[in-house]
PDB file of N, CA and C in Angstrom:
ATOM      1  N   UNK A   1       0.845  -1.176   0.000  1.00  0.00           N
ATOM      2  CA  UNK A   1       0.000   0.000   0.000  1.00  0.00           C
ATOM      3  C   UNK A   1       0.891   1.240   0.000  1.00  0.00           C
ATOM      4  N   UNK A   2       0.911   2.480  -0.759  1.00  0.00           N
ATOM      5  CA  UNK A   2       1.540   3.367  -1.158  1.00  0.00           C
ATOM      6  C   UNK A   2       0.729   4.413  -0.365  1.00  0.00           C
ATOM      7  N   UNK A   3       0.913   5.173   0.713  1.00  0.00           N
ATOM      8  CA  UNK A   3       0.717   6.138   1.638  1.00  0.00           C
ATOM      9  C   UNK A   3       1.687   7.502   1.465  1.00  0.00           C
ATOM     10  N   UNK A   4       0.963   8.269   1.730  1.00  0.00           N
ATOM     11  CA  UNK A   4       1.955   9.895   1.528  1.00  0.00           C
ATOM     12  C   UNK A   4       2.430   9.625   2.098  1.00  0.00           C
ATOM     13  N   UNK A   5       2.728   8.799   3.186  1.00  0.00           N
ATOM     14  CA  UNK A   5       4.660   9.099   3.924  1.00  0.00           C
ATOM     15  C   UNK A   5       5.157   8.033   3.651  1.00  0.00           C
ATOM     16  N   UNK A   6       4.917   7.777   2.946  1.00  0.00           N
ATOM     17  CA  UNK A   6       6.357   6.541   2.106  1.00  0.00           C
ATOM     18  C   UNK A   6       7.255   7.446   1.262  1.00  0.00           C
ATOM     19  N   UNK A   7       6.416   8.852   0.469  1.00  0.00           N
ATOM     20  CA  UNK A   7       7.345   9.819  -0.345  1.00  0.00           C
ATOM     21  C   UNK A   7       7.211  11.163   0.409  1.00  0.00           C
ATOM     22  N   UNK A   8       7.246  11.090   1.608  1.00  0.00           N
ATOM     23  CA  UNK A   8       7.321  12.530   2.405  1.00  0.00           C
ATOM     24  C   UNK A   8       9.024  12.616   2.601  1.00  0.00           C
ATOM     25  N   UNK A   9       9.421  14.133   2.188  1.00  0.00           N
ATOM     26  CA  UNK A   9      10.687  14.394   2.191  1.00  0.00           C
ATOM     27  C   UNK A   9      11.195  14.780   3.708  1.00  0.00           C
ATOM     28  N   UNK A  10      11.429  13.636   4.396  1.00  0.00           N
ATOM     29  CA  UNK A  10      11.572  13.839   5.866  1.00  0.00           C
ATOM     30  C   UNK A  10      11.916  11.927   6.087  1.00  0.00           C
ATOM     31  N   UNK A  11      12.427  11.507   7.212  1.00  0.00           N
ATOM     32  CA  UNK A  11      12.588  10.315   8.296  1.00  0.00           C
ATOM     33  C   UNK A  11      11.473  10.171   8.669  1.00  0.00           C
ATOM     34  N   UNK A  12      10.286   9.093   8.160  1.00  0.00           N
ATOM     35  CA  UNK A  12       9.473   8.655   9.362  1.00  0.00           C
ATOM     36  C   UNK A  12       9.427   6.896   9.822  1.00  0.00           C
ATOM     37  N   UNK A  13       9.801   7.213  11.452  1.00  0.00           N
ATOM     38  CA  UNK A  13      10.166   6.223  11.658  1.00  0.00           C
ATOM     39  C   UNK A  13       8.952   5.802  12.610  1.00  0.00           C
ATOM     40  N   UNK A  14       8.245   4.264  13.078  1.00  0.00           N
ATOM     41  CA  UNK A  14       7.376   3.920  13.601  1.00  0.00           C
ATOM     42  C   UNK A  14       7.522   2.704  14.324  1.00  0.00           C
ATOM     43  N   UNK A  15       7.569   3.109  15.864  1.00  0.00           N
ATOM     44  CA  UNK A  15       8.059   1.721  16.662  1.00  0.00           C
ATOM     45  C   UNK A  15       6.512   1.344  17.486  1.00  0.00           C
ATOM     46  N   UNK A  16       6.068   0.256  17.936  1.00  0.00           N
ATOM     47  CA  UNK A  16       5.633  -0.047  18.778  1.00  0.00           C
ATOM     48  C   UNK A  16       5.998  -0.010  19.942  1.00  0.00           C
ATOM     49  N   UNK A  17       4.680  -0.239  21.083  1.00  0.00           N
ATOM     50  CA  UNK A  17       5.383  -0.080  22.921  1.00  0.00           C
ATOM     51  C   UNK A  17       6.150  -0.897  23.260  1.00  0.00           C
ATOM     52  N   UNK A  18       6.391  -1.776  22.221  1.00  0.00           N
ATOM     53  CA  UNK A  18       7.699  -2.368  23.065  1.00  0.00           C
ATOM     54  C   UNK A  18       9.145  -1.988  22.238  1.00  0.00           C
ATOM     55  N   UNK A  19       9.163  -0.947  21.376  1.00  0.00           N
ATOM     56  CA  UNK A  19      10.468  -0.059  20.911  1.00  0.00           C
ATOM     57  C   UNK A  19      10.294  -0.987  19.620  1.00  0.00           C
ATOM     58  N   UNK A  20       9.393  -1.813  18.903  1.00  0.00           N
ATOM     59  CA  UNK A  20      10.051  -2.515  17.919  1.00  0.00           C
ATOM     60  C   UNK A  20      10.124  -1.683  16.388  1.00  0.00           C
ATOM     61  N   UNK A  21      10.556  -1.309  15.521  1.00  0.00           N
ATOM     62  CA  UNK A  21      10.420  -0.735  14.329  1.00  0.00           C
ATOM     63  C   UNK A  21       9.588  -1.463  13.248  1.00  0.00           C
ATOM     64  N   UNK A  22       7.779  -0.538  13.395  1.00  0.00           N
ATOM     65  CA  UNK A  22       6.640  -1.184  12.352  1.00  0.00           C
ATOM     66  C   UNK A  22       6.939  -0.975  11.094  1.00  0.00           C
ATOM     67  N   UNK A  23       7.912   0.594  11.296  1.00  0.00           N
ATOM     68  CA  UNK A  23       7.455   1.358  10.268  1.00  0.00           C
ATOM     69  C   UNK A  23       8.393   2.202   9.336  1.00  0.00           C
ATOM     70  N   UNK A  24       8.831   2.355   8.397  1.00  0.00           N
ATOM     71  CA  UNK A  24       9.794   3.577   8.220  1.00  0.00           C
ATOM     72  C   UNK A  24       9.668   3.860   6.722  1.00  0.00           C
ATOM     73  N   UNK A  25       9.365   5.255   6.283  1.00  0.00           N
ATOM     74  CA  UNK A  25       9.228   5.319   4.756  1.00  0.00           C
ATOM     75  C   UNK A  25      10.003   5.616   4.400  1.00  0.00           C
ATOM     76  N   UNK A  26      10.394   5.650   2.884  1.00  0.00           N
ATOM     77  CA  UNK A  26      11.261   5.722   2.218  1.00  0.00           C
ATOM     78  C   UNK A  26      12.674   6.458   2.464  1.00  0.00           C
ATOM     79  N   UNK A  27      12.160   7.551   2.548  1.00  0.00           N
ATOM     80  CA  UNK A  27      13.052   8.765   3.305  1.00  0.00           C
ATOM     81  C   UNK A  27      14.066   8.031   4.417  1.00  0.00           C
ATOM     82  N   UNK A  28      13.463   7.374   5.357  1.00  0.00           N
ATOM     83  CA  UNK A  28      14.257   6.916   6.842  1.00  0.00           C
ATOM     84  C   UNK A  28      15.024   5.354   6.140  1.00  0.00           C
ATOM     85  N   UNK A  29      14.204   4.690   5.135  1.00  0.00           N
ATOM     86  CA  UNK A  29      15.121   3.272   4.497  1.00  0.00           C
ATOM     87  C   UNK A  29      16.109   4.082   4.604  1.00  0.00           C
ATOM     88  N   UNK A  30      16.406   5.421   3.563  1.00  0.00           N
ATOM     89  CA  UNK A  30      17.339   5.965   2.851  1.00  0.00           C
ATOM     90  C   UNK A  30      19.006   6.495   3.664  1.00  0.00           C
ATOM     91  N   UNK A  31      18.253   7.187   5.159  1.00  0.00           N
ATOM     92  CA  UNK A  31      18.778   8.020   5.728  1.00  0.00           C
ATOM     93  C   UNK A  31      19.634   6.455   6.573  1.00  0.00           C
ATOM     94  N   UNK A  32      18.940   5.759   6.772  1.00  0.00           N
ATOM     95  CA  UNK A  32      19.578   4.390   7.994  1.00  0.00           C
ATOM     96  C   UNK A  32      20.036   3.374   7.068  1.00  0.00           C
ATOM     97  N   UNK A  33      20.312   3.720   5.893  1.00  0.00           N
ATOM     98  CA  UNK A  33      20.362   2.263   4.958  1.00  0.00           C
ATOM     99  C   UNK A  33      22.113   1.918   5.510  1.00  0.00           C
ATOM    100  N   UNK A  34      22.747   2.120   5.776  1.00  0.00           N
ATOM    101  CA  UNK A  34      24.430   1.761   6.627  1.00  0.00           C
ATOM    102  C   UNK A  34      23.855   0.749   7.473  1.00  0.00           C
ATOM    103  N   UNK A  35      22.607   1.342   8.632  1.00  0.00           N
ATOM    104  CA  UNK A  35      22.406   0.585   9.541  1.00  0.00           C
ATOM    105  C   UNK A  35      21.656  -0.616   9.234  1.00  0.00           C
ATOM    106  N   UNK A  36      21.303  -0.864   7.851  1.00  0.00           N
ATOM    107  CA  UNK A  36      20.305  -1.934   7.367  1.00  0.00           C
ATOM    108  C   UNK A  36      19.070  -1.133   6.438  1.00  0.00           C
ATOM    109  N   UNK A  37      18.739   0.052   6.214  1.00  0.00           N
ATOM    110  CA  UNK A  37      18.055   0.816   5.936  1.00  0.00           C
ATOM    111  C   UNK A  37      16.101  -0.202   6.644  1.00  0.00           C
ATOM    112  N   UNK A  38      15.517  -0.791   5.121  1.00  0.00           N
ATOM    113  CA  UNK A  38      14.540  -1.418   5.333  1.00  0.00           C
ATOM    114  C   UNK A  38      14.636  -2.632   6.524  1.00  0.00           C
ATOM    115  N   UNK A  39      15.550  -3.052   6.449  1.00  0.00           N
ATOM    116  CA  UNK A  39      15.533  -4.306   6.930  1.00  0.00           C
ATOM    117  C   UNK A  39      15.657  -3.989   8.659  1.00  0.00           C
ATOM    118  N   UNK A  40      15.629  -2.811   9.065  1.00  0.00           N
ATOM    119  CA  UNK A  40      15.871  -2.590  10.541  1.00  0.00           C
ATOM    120  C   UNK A  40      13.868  -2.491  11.055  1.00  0.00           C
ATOM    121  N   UNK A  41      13.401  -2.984  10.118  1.00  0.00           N
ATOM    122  CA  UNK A  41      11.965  -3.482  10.102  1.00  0.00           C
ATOM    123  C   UNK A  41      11.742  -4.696  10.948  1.00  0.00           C
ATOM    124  N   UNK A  42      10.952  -4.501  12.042  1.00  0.00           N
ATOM    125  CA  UNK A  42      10.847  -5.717  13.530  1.00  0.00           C
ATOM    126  C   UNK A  42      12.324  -6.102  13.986  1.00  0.00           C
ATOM    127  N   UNK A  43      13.176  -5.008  14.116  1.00  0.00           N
ATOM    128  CA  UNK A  43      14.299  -4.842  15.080  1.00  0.00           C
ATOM    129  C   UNK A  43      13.624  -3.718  16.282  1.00  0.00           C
ATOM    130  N   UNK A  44      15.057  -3.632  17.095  1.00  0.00           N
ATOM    131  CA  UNK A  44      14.484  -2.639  17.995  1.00  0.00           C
ATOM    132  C   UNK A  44      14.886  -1.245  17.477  1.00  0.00           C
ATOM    133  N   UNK A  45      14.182  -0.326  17.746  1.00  0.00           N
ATOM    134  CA  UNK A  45      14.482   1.516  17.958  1.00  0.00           C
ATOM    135  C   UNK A  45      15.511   1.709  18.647  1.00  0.00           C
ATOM    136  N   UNK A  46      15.164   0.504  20.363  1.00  0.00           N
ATOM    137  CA  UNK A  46      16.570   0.864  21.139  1.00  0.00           C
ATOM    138  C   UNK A  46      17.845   1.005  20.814  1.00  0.00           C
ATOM    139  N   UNK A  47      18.040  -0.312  19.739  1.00  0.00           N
ATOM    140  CA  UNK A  47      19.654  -0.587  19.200  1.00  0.00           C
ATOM    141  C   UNK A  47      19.731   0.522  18.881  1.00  0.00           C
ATOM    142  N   UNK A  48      19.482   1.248  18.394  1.00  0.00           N
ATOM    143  CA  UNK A  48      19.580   2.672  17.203  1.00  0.00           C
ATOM    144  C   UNK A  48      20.038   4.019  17.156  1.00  0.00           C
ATOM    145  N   UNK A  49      19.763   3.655  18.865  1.00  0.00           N
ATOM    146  CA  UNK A  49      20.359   5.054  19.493  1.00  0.00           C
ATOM    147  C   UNK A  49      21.331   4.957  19.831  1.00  0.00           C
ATOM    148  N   UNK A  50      22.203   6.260  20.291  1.00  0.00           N
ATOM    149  CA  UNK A  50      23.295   6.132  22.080  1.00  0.00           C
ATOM    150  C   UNK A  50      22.735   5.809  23.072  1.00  0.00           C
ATOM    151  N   UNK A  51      22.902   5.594  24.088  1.00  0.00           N
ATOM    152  CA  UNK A  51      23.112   5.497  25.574  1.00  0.00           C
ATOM    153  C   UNK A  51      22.271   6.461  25.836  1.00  0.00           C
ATOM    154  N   UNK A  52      22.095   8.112  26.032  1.00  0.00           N
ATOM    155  CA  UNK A  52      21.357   9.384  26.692  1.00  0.00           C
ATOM    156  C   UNK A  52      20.126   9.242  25.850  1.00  0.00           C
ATOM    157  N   UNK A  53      20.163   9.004  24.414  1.00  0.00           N
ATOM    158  CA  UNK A  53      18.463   8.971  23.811  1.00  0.00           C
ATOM    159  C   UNK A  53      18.160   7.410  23.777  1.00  0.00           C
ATOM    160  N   UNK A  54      19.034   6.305  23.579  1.00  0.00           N
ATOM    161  CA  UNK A  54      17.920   5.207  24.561  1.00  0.00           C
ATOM    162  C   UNK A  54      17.263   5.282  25.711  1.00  0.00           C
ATOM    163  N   UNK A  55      18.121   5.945  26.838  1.00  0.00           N
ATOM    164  CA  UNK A  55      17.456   6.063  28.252  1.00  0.00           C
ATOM    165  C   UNK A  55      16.097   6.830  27.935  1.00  0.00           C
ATOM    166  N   UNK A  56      15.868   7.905  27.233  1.00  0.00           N
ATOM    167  CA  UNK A  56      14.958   8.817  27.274  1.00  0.00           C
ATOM    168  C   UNK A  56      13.965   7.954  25.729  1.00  0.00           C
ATOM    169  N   UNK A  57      13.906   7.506  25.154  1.00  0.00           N
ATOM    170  CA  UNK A  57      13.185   6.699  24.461  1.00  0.00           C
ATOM    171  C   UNK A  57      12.592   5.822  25.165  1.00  0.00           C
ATOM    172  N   UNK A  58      13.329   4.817  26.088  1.00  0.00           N
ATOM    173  CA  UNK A  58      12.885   3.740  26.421  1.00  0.00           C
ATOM    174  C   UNK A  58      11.763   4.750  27.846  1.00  0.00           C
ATOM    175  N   UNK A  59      12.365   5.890  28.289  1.00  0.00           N
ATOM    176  CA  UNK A  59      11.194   6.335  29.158  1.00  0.00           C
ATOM    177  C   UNK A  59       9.941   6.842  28.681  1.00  0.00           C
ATOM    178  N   UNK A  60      10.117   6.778  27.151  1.00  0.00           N
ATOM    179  CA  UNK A  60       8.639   7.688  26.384  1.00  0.00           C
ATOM    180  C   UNK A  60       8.268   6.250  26.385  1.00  0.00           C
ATOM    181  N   UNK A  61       8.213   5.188  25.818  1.00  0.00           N
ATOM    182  CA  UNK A  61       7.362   4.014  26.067  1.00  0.00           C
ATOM    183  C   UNK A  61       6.712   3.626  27.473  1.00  0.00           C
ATOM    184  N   UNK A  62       7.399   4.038  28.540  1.00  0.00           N
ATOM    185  CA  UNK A  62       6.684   3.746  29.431  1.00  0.00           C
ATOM    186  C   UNK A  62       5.564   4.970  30.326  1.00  0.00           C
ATOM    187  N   UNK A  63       6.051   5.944  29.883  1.00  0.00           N
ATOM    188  CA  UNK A  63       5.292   7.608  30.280  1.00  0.00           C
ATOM    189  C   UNK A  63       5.496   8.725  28.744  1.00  0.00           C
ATOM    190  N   UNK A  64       4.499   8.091  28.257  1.00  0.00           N
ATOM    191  CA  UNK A  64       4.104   8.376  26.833  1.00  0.00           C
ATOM    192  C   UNK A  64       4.032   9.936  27.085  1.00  0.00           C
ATOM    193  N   UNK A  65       5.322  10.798  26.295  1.00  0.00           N
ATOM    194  CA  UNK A  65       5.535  12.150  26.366  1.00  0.00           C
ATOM    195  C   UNK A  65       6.312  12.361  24.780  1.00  0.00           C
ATOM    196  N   UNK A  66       6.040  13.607  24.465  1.00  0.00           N
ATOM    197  CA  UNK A  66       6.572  14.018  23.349  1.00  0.00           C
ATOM    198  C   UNK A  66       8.095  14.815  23.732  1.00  0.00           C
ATOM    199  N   UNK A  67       9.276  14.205  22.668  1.00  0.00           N
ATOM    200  CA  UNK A  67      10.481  14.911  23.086  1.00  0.00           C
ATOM    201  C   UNK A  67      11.086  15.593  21.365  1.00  0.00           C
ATOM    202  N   UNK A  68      11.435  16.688  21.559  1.00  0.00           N
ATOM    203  CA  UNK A  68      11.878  17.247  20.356  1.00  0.00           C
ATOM    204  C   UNK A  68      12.995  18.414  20.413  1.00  0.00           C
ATOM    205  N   UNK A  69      14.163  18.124  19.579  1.00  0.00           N
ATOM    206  CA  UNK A  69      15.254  18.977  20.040  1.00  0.00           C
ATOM    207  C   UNK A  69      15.886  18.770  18.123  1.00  0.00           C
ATOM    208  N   UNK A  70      16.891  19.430  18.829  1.00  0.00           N
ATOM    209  CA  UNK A  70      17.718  19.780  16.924  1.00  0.00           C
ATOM    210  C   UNK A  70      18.922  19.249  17.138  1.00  0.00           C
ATOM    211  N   UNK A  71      19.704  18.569  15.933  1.00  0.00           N
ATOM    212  CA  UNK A  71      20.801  17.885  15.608  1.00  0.00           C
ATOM    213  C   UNK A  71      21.785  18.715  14.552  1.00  0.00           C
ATOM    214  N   UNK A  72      22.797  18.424  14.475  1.00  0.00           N
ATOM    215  CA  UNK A  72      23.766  18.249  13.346  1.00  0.00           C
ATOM    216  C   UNK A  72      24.505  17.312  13.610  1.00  0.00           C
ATOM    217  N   UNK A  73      24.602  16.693  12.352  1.00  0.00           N
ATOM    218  CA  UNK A  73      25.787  15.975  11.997  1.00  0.00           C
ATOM    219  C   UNK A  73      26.546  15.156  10.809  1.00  0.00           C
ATOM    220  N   UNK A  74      27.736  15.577  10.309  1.00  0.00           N
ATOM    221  CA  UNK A  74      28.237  15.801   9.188  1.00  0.00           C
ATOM    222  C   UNK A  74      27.997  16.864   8.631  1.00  0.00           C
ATOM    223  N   UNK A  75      27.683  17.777   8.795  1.00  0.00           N
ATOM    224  CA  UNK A  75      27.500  19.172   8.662  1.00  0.00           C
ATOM    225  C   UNK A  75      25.970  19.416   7.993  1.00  0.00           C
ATOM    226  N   UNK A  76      24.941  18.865   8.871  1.00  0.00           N
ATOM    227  CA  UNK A  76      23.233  18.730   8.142  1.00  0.00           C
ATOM    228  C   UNK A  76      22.701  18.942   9.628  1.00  0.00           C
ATOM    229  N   UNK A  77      21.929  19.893   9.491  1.00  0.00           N
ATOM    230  CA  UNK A  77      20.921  20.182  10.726  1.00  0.00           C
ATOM    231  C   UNK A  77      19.680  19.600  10.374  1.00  0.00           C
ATOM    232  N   UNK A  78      19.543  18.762  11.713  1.00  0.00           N
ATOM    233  CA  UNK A  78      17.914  18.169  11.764  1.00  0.00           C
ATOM    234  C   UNK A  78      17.372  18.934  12.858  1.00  0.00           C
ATOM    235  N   UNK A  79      15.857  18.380  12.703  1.00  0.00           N
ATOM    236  CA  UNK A  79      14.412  18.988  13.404  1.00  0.00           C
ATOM    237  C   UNK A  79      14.158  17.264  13.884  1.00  0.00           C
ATOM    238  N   UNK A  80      14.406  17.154  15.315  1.00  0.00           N
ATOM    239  CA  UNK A  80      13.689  15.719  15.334  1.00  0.00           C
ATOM    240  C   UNK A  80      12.703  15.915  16.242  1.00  0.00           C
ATOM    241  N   UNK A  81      10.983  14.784  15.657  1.00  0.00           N
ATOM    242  CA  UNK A  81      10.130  15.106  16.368  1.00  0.00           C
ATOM    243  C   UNK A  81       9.496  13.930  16.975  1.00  0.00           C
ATOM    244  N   UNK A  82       9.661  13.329  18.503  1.00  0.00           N
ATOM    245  CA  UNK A  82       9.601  12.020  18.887  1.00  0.00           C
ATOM    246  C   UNK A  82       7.866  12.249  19.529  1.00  0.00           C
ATOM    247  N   UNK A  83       7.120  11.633  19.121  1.00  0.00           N
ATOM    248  CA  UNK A  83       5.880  11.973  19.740  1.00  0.00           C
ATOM    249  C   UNK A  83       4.458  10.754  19.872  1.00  0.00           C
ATOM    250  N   UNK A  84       4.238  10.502  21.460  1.00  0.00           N
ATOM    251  CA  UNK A  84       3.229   9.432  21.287  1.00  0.00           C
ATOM    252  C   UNK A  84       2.628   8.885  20.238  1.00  0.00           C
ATOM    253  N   UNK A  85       2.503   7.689  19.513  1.00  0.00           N
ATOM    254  CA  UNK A  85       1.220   7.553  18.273  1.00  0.00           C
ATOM    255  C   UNK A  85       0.192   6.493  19.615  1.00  0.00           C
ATOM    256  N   UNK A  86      -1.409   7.058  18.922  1.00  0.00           N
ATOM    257  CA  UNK A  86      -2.040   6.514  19.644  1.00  0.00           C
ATOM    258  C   UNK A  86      -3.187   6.100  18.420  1.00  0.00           C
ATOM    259  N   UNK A  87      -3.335   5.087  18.412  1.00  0.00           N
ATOM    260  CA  UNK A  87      -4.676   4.345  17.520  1.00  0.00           C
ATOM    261  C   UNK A  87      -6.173   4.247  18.429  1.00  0.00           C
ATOM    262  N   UNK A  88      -7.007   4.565  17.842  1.00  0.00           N
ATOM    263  CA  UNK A  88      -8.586   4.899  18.628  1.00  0.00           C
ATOM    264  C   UNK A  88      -7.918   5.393  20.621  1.00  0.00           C
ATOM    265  N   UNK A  89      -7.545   6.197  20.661  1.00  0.00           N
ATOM    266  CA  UNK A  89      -6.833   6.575  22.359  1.00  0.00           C
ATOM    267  C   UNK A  89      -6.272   5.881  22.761  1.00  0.00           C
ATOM    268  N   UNK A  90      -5.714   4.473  22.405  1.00  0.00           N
ATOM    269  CA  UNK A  90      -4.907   3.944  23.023  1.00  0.00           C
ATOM    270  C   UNK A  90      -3.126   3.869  22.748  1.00  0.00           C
ATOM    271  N   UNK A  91      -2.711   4.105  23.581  1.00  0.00           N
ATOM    272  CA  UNK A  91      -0.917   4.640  23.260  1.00  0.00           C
ATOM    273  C   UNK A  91      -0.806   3.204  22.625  1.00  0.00           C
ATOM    274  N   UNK A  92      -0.163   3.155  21.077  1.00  0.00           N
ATOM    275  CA  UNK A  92       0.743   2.305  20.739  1.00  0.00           C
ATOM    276  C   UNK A  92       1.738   2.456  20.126  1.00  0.00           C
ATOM    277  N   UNK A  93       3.205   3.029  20.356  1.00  0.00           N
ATOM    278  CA  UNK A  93       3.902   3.382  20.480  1.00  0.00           C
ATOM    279  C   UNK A  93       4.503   4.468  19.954  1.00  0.00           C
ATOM    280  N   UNK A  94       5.660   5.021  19.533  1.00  0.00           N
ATOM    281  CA  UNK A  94       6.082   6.402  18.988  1.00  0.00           C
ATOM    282  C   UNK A  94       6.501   6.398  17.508  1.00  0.00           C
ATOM    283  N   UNK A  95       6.260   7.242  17.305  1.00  0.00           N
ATOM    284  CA  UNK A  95       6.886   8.255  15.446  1.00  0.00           C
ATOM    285  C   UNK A  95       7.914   8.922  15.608  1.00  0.00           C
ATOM    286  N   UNK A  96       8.504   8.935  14.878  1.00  0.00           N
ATOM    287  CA  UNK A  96       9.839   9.741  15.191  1.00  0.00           C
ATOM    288  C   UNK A  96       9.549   9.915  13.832  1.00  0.00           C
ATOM    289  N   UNK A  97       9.924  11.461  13.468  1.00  0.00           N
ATOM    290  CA  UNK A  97      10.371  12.347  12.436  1.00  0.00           C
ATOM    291  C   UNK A  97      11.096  13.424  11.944  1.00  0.00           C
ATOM    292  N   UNK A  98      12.478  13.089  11.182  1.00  0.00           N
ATOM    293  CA  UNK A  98      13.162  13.810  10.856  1.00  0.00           C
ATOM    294  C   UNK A  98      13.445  14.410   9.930  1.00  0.00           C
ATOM    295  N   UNK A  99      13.269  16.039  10.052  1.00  0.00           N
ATOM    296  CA  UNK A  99      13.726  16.720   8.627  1.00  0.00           C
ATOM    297  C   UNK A  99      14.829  18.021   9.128  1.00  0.00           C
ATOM    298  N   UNK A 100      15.591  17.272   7.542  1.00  0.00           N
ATOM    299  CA  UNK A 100      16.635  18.559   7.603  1.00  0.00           C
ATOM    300  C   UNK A 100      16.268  20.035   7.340  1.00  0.00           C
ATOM    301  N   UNK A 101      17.245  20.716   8.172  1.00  0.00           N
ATOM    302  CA  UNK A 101      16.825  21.868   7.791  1.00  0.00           C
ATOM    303  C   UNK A 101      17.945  22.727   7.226  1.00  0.00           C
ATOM    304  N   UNK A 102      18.061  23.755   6.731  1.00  0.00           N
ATOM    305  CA  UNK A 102      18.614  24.535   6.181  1.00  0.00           C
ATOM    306  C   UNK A 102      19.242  25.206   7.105  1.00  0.00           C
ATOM    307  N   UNK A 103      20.300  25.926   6.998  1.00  0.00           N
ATOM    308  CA  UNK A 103      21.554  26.296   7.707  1.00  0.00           C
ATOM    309  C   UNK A 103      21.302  27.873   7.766  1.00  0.00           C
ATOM    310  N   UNK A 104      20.110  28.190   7.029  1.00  0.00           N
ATOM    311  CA  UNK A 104      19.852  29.923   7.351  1.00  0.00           C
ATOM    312  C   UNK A 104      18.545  29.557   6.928  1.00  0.00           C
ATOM    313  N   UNK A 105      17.194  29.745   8.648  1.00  0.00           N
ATOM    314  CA  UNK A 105      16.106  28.740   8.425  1.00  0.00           C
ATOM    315  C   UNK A 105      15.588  30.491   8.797  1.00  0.00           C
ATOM    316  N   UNK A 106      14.551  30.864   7.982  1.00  0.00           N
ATOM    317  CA  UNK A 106      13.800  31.892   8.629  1.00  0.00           C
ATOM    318  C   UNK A 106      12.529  31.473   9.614  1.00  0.00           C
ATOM    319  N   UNK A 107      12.435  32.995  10.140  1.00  0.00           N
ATOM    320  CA  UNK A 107      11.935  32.834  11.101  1.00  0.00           C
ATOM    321  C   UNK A 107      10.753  34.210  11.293  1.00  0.00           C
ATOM    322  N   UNK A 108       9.839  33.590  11.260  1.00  0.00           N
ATOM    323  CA  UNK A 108       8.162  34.652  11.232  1.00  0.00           C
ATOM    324  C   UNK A 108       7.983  34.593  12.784  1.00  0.00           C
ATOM    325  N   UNK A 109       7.480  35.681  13.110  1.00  0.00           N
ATOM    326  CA  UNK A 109       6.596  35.835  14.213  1.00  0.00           C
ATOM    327  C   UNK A 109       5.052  36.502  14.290  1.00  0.00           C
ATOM    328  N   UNK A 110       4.752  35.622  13.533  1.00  0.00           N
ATOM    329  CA  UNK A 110       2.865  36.126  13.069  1.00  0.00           C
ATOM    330  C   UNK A 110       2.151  36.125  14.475  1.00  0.00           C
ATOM    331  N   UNK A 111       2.663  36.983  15.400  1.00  0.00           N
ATOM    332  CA  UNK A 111       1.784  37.458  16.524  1.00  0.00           C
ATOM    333  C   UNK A 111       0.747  38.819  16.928  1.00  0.00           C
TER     334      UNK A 111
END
């Protein structure tokens, strides 16, 4: 089945509550393909990280909270956005989504 985020220009990655990886479109095969790209499909999320964002991953599975902060590396700034997924209200596990951003990102204040 072909879904807009299989060609969304961004990382979307999709684990279940127990950290396993359901999900990842094209974009995230692309970005993790070193690490196995597709095939890190019913592995864990945990492996995936360091040490400071496993600890704090493995605590969003158990106290379902949204965490989002900014990266570089190799000289590419990301936007990462880790945030409960819940099917009919019930928490089943997190999305993670990453997009790069540009190195001179404007900035509106429509207040």
């Amino acid at each position: 089945m072909n879904i807009w985020s299989d060609e969304f220009d961004g990382a979307i990655t999709i684990c279940d509550r127990e950290g396993i990886i359901t999900y990842m479109n094209d974009t995230s095969k692309r970005v993790f393909i070193k690490y196995g790209g597709g095939d890190l499909i019913g592995t864990s999320l945990l492996d995936c990280h360091p040490e400071s964002s496993r600890s704090k991953l493995a605590e969003m599975l158990i106290t379902p909270t949204t965490n989002i902060y900014t990266i570089e590396k190799a000289g590419i700034k990301k936007i990462i956005h880790q945030s409960p997924l819940y099917e009919k209200g019930v928490f089943s596990g997190i999305i993670e989504v990453s997009i790069e951003l540009p190195h001179s990102l404007p900035h509106f204040n429509r207040g």
